[in-house]
C-alpha atoms as a PDB file:
ATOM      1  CA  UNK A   1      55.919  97.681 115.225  1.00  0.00           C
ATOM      2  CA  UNK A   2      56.801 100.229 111.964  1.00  0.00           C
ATOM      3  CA  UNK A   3      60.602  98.448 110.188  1.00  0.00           C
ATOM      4  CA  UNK A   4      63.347 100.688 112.454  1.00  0.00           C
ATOM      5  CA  UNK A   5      66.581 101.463 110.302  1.00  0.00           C
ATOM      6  CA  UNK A   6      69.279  99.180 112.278  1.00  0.00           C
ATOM      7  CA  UNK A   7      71.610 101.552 112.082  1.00  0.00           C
ATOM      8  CA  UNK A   8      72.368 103.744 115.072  1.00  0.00           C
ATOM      9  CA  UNK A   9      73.177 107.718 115.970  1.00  0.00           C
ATOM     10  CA  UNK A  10      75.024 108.036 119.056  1.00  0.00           C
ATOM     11  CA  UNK A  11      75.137 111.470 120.651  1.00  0.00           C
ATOM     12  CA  UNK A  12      78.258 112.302 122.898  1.00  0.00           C
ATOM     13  CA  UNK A  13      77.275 111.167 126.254  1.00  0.00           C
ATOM     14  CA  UNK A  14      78.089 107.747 125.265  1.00  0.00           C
ATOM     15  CA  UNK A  15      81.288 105.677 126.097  1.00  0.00           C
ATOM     16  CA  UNK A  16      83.206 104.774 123.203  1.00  0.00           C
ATOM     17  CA  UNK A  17      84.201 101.740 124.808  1.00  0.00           C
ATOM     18  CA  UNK A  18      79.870 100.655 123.829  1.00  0.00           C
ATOM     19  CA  UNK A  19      80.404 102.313 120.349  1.00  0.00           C
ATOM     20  CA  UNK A  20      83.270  99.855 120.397  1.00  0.00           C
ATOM     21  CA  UNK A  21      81.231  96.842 121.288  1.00  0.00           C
ATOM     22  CA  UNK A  22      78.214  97.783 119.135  1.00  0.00           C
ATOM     23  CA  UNK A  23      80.513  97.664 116.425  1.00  0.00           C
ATOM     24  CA  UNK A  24      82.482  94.148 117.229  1.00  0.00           C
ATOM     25  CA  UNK A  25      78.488  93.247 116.751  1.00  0.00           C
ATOM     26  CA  UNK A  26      78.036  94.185 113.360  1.00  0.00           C
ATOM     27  CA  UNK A  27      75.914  97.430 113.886  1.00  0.00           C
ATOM     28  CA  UNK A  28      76.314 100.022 111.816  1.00  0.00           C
ATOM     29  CA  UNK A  29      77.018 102.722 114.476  1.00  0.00           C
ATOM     30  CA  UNK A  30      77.799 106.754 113.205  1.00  0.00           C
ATOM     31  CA  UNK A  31      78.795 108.939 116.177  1.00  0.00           C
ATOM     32  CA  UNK A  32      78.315 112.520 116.636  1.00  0.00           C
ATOM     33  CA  UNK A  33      82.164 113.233 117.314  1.00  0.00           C
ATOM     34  CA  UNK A  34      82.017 111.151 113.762  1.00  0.00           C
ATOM     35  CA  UNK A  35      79.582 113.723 112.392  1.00  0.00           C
ATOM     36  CA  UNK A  36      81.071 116.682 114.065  1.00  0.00           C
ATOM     37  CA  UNK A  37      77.933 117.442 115.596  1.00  0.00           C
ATOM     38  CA  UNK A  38      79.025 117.599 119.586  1.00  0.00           C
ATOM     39  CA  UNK A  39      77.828 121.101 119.230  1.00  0.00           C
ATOM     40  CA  UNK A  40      74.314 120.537 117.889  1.00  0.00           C
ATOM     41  CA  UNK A  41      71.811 121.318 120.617  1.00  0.00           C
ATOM     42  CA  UNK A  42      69.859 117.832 121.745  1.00  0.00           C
ATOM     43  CA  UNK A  43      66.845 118.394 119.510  1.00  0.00           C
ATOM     44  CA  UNK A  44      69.437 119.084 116.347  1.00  0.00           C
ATOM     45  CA  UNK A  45      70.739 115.904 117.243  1.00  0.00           C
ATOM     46  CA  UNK A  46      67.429 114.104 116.779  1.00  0.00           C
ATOM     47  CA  UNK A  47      66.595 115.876 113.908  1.00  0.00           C
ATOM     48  CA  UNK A  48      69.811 115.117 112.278  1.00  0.00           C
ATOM     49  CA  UNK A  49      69.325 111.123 112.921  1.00  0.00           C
ATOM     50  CA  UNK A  50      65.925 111.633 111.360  1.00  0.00           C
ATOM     51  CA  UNK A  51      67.666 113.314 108.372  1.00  0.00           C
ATOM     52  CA  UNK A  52      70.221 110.079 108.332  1.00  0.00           C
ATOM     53  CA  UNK A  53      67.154 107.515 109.103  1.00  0.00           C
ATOM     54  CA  UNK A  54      69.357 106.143 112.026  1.00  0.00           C
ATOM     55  CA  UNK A  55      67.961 105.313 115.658  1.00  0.00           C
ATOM     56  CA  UNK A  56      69.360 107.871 118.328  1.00  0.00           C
ATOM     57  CA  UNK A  57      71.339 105.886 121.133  1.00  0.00           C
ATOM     58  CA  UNK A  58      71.925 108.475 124.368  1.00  0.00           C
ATOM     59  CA  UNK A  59      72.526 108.168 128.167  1.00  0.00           C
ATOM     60  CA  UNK A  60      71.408 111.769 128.513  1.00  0.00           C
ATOM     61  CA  UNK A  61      68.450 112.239 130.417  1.00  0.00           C
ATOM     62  CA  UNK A  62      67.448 115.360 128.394  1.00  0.00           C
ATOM     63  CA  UNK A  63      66.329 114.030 125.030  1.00  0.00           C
ATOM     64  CA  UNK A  64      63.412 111.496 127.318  1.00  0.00           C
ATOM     65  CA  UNK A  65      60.921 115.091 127.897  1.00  0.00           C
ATOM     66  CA  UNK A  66      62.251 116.057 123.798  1.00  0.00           C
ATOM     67  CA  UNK A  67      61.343 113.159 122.364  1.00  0.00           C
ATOM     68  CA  UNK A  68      58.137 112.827 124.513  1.00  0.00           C
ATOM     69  CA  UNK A  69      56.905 116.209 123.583  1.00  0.00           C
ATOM     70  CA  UNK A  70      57.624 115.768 120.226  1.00  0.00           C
ATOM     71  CA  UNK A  71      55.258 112.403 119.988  1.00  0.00           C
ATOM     72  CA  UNK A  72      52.823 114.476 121.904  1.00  0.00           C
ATOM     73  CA  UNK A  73      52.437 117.380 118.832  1.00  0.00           C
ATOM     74  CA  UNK A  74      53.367 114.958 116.020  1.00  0.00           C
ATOM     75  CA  UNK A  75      56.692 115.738 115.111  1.00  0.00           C
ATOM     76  CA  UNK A  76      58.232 112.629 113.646  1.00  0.00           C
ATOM     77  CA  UNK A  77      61.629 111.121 114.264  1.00  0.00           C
ATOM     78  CA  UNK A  78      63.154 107.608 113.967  1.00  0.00           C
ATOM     79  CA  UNK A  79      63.638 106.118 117.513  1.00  0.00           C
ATOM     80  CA  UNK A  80      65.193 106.981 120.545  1.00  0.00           C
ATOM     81  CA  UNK A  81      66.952 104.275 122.612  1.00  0.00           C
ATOM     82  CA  UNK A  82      67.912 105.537 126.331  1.00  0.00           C
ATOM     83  CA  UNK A  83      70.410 103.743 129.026  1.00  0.00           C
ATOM     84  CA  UNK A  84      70.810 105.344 132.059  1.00  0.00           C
ATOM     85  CA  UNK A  85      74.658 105.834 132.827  1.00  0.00           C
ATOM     86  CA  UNK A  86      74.111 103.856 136.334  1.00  0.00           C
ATOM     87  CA  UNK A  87      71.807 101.278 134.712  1.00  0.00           C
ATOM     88  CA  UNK A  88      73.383  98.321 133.309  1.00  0.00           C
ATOM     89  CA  UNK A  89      77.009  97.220 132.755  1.00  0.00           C
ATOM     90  CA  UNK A  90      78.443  98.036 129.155  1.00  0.00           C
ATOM     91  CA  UNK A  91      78.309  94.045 128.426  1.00  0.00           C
ATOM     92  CA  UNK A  92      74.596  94.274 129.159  1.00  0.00           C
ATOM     93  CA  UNK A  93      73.671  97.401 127.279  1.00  0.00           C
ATOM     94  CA  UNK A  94      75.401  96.268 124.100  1.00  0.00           C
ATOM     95  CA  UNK A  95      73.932  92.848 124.608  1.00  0.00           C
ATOM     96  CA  UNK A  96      70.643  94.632 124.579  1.00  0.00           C
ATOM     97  CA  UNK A  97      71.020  97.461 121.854  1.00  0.00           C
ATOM     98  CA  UNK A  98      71.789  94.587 119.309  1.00  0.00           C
ATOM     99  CA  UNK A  99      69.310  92.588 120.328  1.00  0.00           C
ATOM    100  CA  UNK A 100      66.681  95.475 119.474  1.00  0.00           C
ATOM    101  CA  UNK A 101      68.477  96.929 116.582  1.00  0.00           C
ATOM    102  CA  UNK A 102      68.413  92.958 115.316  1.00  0.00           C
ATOM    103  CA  UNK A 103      64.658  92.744 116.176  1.00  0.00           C
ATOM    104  CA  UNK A 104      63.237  93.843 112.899  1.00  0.00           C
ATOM    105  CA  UNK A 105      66.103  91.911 110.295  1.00  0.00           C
END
């Protein structure tokens, strides 16, 4: 597995209430509202956590056929971690977000 930057993007579509959490963790977390980028379209948002080396955290469905099509053609971008928003509970999904932004310390 390539080293993953363990710091984290997190688009709008996620709860600050996780950003919160994330945080209380020790991960270095940068949202867009942070970045006043809520207006960036979804594959400016990925290119600008590329430009920052930071993973791209979302709940929107709409980056999973970007970032797919962009591995297909060989564009390059950090990572891209994806939670449904009726998958787990927030305890959960922070639980597991550190545990893979810790995987490569």
């Amino acid at each position: 597995m390539p080293n993953v930057p363990s710091t984290l993007y997190v688009d709008v579509h996620v709860p600050a209430s996780i950003t919160s959490g994330l945080r209380l963790r020790g991960i270095d977390v940068l949202t867009s509202q942070e970045d006043q980028t809520t207006r960036f379209t979804d594959e400016q948002l990925l290119q600008r956590a590329k430009a920052l080396s930071r993973v791209l955290f979302t709940q929107d469905q709409d980056f999973l056929p970007i970032a797919s099509e962009l591995q297909r053609v060989g564009v390059q971008f950090v990572a891209v971690i994806f939670a449904h928003q009726l998958g787990p509970g927030i305890g959960e999904m922070i639980g597991d977000i550190e545990l893979l932004m810790n995987a490569e310390k």
